[in-house]
Structures are given as C-alpha cells and as structure tokens.
Protein backbone atom coordinates (compact mmCIF):
# COMPACT_ATOMS: atom_id res chain seq x y z
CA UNK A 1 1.18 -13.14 13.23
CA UNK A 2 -0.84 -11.37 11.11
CA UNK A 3 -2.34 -12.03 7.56
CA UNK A 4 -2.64 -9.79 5.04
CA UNK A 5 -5.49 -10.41 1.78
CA UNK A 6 -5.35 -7.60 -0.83
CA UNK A 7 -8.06 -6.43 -3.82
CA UNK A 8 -9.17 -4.00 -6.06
CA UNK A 9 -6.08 -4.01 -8.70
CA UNK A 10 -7.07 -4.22 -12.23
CA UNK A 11 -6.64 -1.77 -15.32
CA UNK A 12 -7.65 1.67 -14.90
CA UNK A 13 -6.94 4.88 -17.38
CA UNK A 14 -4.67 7.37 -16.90
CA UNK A 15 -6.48 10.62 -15.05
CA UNK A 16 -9.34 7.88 -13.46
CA UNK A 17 -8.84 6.47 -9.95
CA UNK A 18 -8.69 2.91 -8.30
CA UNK A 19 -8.49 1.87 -4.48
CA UNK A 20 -7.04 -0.99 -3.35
CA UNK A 21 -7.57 -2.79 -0.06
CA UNK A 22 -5.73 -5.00 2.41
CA UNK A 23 -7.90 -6.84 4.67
CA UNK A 24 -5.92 -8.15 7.64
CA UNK A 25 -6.95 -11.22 9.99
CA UNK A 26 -5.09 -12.79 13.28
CA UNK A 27 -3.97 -9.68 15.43
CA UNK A 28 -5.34 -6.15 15.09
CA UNK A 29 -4.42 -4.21 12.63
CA UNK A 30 -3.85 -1.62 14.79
CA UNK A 31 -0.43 -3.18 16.43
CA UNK A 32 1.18 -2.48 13.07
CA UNK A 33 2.34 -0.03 11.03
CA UNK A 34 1.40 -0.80 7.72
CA UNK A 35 2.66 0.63 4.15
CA UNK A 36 2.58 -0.26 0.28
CA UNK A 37 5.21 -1.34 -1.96
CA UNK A 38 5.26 -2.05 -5.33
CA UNK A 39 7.41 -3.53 -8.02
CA UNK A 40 7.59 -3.10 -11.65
CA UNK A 41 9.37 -5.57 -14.66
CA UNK A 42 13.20 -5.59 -13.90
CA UNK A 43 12.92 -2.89 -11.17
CA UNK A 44 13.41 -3.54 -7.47
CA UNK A 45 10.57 -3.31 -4.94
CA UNK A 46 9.79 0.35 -3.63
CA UNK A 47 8.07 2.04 -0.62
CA UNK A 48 4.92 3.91 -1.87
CA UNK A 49 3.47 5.36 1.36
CA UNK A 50 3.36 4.44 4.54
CA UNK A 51 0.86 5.12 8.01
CA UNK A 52 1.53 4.97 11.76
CA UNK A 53 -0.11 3.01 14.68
CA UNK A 54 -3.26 5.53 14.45
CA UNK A 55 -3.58 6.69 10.98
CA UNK A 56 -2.30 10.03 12.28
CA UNK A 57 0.86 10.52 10.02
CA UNK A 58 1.76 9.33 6.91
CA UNK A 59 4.48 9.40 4.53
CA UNK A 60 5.01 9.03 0.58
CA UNK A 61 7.70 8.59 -2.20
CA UNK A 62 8.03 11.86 -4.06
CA UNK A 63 6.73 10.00 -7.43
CA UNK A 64 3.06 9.18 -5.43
CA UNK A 65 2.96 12.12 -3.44
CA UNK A 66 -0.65 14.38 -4.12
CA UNK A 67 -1.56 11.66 -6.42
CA UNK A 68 -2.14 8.61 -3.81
CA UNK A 69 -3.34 8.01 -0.39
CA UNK A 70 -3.08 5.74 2.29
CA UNK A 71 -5.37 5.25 5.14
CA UNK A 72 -6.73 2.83 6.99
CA UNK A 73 -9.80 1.90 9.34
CA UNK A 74 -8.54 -0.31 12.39
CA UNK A 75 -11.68 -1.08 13.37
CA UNK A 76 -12.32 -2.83 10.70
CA UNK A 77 -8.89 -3.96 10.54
CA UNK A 78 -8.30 -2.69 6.32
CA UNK A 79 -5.86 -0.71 5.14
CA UNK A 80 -6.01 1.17 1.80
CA UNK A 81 -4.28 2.78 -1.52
CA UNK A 82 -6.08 5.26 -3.56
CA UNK A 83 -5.02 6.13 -6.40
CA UNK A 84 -5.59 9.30 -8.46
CA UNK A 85 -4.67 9.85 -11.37
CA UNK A 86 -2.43 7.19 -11.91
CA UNK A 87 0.05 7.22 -14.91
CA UNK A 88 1.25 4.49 -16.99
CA UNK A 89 4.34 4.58 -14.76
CA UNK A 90 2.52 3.37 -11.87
CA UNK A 91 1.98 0.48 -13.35
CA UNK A 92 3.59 -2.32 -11.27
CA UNK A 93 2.43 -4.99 -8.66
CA UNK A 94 1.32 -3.60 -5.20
CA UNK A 95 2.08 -5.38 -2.18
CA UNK A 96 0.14 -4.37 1.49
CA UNK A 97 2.89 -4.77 4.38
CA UNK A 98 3.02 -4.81 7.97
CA UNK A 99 5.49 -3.61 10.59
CA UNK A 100 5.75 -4.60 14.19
CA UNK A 101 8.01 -1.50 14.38
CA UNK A 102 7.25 1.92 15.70
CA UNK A 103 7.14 4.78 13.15
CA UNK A 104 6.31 5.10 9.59
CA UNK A 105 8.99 3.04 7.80
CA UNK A 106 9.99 3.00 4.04
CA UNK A 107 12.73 -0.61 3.88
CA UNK A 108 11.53 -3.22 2.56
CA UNK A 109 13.50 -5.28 5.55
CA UNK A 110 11.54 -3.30 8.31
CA UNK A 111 8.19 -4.43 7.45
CA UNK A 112 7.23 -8.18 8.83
CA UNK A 113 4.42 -9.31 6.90
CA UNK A 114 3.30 -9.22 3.16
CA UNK A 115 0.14 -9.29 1.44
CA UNK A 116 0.00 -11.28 -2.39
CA UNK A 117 0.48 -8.61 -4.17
CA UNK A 118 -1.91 -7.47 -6.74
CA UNK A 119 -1.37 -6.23 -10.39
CA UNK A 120 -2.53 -2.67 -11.29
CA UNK A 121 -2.02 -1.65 -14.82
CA UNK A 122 -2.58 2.20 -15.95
CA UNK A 123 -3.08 2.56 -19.61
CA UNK A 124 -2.37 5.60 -21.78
C-alpha cells in the first residue's frame, strides 16, 4: 500500500495562488494514478483533477479548469495542486488520492488510497 501525507493548505486571497503537496511513501508513486478531491460544508466530495501513470494527461472539473493544476514529480514520489486564482468557492477540504487503476479517473470509489485532507480557505 501506499501512504499519502498532504501540506500547504491555509488561507489565501482571492486572485493570489497556493500549492499544495502530497508526499507519498511505501510503493512508487508512479504505480498510481493519483487525483484531488475536495469537499465543502454539507456538499458531497468532488473530483478536482486528475493525472495518469506519467504525468502525460490530465483531466479537470469544469469549475477548476484554467484556474488549477495538477502535476506531479515521481521521482520524488509528490504529487501537487496549484491553485490560481482561487475564489471563495473553492474553499473546501482537499484530499490527495491514489488509484491502482489505469487511466485518469474522476469516482470517488475508483481511487484506493487517501491522503488527510487539508483545509484551504479563499477569502473575498
């Protein structure tokens, strides 16, 4: 198994930028593909983007899309969220996740492992 540490949340102004990392530990990062979730009061858990085996496609819900990115750097075995210009609607928890599956995926029930999740808060 493989598991997953996130930082860099925190409070950040709408228009500014913030990057958040998962740091992954016990099998390469590279057997998984990984994506970010997040989950605001009284809403249900959502797919964010998403990144294959290689980092050579990726995929994003329409309200992140040209605003945030995903990459990630398997040798180092991180994965990451930048965020630009975030509004206060992005304001939710953010959750790393990893999928033994192949393909970028965007359920919640496809993806094996989670990271803690970590609270980013855009103000006005």
């Amino acid at each position: 198994q493989v598991q997953l540490v996130q930082s860099g949340g925190g409070l950040v102004q709408s228009g500014g930028s913030l990057r958040l990392s998962c740091a992954a530990s016990g099998r390469p990062i590279s057997s998984y593909v990984m994506g970010w979730f997040r989950q605001a009061p009284e809403k249900e858990r959502e797919f964010v983007a998403g990144i294959s085996w290689s980092g050579s496609s990726t995929n994003y819900a329409n309200s992140v899309k040209g605003r945030f990115t995903i990459s990630r750097e398997n040798t180092q075995n991180m994965v990451y969220l930048q965020m630009i210009n975030p509004k206060p609607e992005d304001t939710a928890v953010y959750y790393c996740a990893a999928s033994t599956r192949a393909g970028i995926r965007q359920l919640m029930g496809e993806y094996n492992y989670w990271g803690q999740g970590t609270q980013v808060t855009v103000s006005s």
